[in-house]
Protein backbone atom coordinates (compact mmCIF):
# COMPACT_ATOMS: atom_id res chain seq x y z
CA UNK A 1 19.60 14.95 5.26
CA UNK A 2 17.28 12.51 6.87
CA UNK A 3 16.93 8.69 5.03
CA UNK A 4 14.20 6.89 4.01
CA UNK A 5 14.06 3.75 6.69
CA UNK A 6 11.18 2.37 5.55
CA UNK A 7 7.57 1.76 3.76
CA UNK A 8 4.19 1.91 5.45
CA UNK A 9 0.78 1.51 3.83
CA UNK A 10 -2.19 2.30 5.75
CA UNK A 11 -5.21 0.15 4.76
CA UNK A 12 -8.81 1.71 6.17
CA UNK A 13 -12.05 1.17 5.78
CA UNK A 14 -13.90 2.34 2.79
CA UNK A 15 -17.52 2.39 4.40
CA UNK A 16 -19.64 3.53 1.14
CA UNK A 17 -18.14 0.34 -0.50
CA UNK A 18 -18.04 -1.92 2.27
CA UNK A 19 -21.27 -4.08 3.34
CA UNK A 20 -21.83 -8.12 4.41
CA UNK A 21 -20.74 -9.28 0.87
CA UNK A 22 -18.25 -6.61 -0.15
CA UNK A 23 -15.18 -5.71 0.94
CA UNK A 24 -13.75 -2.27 0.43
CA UNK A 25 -10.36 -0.84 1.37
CA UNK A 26 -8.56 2.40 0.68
CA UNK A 27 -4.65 2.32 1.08
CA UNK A 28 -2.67 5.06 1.47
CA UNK A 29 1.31 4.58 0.92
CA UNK A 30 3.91 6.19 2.47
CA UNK A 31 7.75 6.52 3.06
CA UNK A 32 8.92 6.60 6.66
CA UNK A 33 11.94 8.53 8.20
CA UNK A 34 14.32 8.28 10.18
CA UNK A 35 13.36 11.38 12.03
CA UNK A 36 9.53 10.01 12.44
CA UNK A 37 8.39 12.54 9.61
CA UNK A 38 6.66 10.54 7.04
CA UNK A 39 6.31 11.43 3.14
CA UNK A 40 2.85 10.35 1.69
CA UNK A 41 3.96 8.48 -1.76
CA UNK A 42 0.41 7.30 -3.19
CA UNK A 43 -2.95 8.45 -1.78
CA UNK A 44 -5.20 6.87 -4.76
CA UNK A 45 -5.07 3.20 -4.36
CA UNK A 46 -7.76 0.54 -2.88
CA UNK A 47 -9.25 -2.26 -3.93
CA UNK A 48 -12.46 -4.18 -3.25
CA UNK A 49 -13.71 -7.88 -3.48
CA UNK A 50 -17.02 -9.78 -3.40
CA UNK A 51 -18.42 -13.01 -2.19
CA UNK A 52 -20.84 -14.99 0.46
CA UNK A 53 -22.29 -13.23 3.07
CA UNK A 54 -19.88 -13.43 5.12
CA UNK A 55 -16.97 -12.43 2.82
CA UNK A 56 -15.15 -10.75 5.95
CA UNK A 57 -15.10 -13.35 8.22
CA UNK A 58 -13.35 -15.37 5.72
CA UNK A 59 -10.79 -12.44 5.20
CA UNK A 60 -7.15 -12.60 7.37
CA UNK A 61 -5.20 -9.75 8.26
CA UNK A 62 -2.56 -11.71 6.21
CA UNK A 63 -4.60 -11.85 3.04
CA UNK A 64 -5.25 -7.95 3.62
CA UNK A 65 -1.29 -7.29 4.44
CA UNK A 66 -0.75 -9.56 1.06
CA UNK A 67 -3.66 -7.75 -1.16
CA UNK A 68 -2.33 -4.01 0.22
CA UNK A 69 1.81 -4.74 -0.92
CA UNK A 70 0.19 -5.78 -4.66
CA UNK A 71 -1.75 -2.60 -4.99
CA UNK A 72 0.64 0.20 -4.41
CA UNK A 73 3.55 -1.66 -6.09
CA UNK A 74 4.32 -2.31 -9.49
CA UNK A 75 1.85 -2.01 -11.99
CA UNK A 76 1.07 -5.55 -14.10
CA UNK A 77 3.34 -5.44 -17.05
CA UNK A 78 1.21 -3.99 -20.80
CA UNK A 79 1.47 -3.79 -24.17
CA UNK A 80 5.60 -4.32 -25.06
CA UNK A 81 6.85 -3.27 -20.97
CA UNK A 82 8.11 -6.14 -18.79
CA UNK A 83 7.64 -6.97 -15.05
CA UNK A 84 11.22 -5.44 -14.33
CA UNK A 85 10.65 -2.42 -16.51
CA UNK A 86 7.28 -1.66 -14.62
CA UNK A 87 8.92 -1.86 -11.42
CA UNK A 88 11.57 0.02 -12.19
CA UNK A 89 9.25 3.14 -13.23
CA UNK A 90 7.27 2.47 -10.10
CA UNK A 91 10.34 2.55 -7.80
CA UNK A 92 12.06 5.56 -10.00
CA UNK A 93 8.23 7.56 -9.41
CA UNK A 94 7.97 7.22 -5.58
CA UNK A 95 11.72 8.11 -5.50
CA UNK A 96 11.16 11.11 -7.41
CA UNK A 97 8.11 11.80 -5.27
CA UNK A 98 10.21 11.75 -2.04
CA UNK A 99 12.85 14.17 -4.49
CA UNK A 100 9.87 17.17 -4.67
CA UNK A 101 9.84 16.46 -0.82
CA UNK A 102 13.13 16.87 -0.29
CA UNK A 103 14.39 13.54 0.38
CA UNK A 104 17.19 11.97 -1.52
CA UNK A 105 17.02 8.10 -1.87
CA UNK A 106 18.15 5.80 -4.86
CA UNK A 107 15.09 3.80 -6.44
CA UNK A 108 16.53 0.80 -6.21
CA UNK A 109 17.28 0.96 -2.24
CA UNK A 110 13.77 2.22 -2.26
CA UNK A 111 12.74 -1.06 -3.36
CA UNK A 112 14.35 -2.96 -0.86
CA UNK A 113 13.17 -1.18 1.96
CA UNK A 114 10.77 -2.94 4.10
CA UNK A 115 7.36 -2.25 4.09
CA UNK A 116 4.76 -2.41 6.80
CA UNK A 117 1.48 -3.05 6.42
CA UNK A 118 -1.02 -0.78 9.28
CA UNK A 119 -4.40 -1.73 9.49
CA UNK A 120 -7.16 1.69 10.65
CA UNK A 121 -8.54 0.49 13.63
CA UNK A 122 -12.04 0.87 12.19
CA UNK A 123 -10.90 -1.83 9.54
CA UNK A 124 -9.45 -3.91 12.54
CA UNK A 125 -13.27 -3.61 14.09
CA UNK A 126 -14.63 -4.50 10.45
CA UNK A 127 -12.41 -7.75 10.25
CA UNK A 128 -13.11 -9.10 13.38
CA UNK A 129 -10.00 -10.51 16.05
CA UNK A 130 -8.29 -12.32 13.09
């Protein structure tokens, strides 16, 4: 059976949302293996943010890699659930996700995998050489 090595989330450019003041990103999550298949985990996240005209140029890759990690983890904690319950329903979806796939993995190592961050090179173009 192949393992679970890692996390990648691919952050792109969400044109219709995107102009001078707003920034809009779609991020698509996904486990990696150690065969170089990959499982797709979450296809439904993205975010957006507004400012000055030049709201882009005062984006960094680092704020991006920062902003993507936040939005296809954990849920904020609501009504009576904690912070570690919410992440432990998170982690126990995705590794249920990667179960329908056919990939074994515990939820909890899935949680301490690492996770890179891959910027669309139209989203590169989009943020400039920062």
């Amino acid at each position: 059976m192949t393992a679970v090595v890692g996390l990648r989330t691919i952050v792109d450019l969400d044109e219709a949302g995107s102009t001078a003041r707003t920034l809009s990103a779609t991020a698509r999550h996904e486990a990696v293996l150690a065969d170089g298949r990959h499982v797709l985990l979450l296809d439904d996240r993205g975010w957006g943010a507004s400012g000055p005209p030049d709201s882009w140029a005062a984006t960094s890759v680092a704020d991006v890699e920062a902003t993507a990690r936040t939005v296809v983890g954990p849920d904020e904690p609501f009504a009576e659930h904690t912070a570690a319950e919410m992440a432990a329903d998170h982690w126990a979806h995705l590794a249920d996700v990667l179960r329908r796939a056919g990939v074994t993995v515990d939820a909890d190592r899935l949680a301490r995998l690492p996770h890179e961050v891959v910027l669309s090179n139209r989203f590169r173009a989009r943020l400039g050489s920062r």
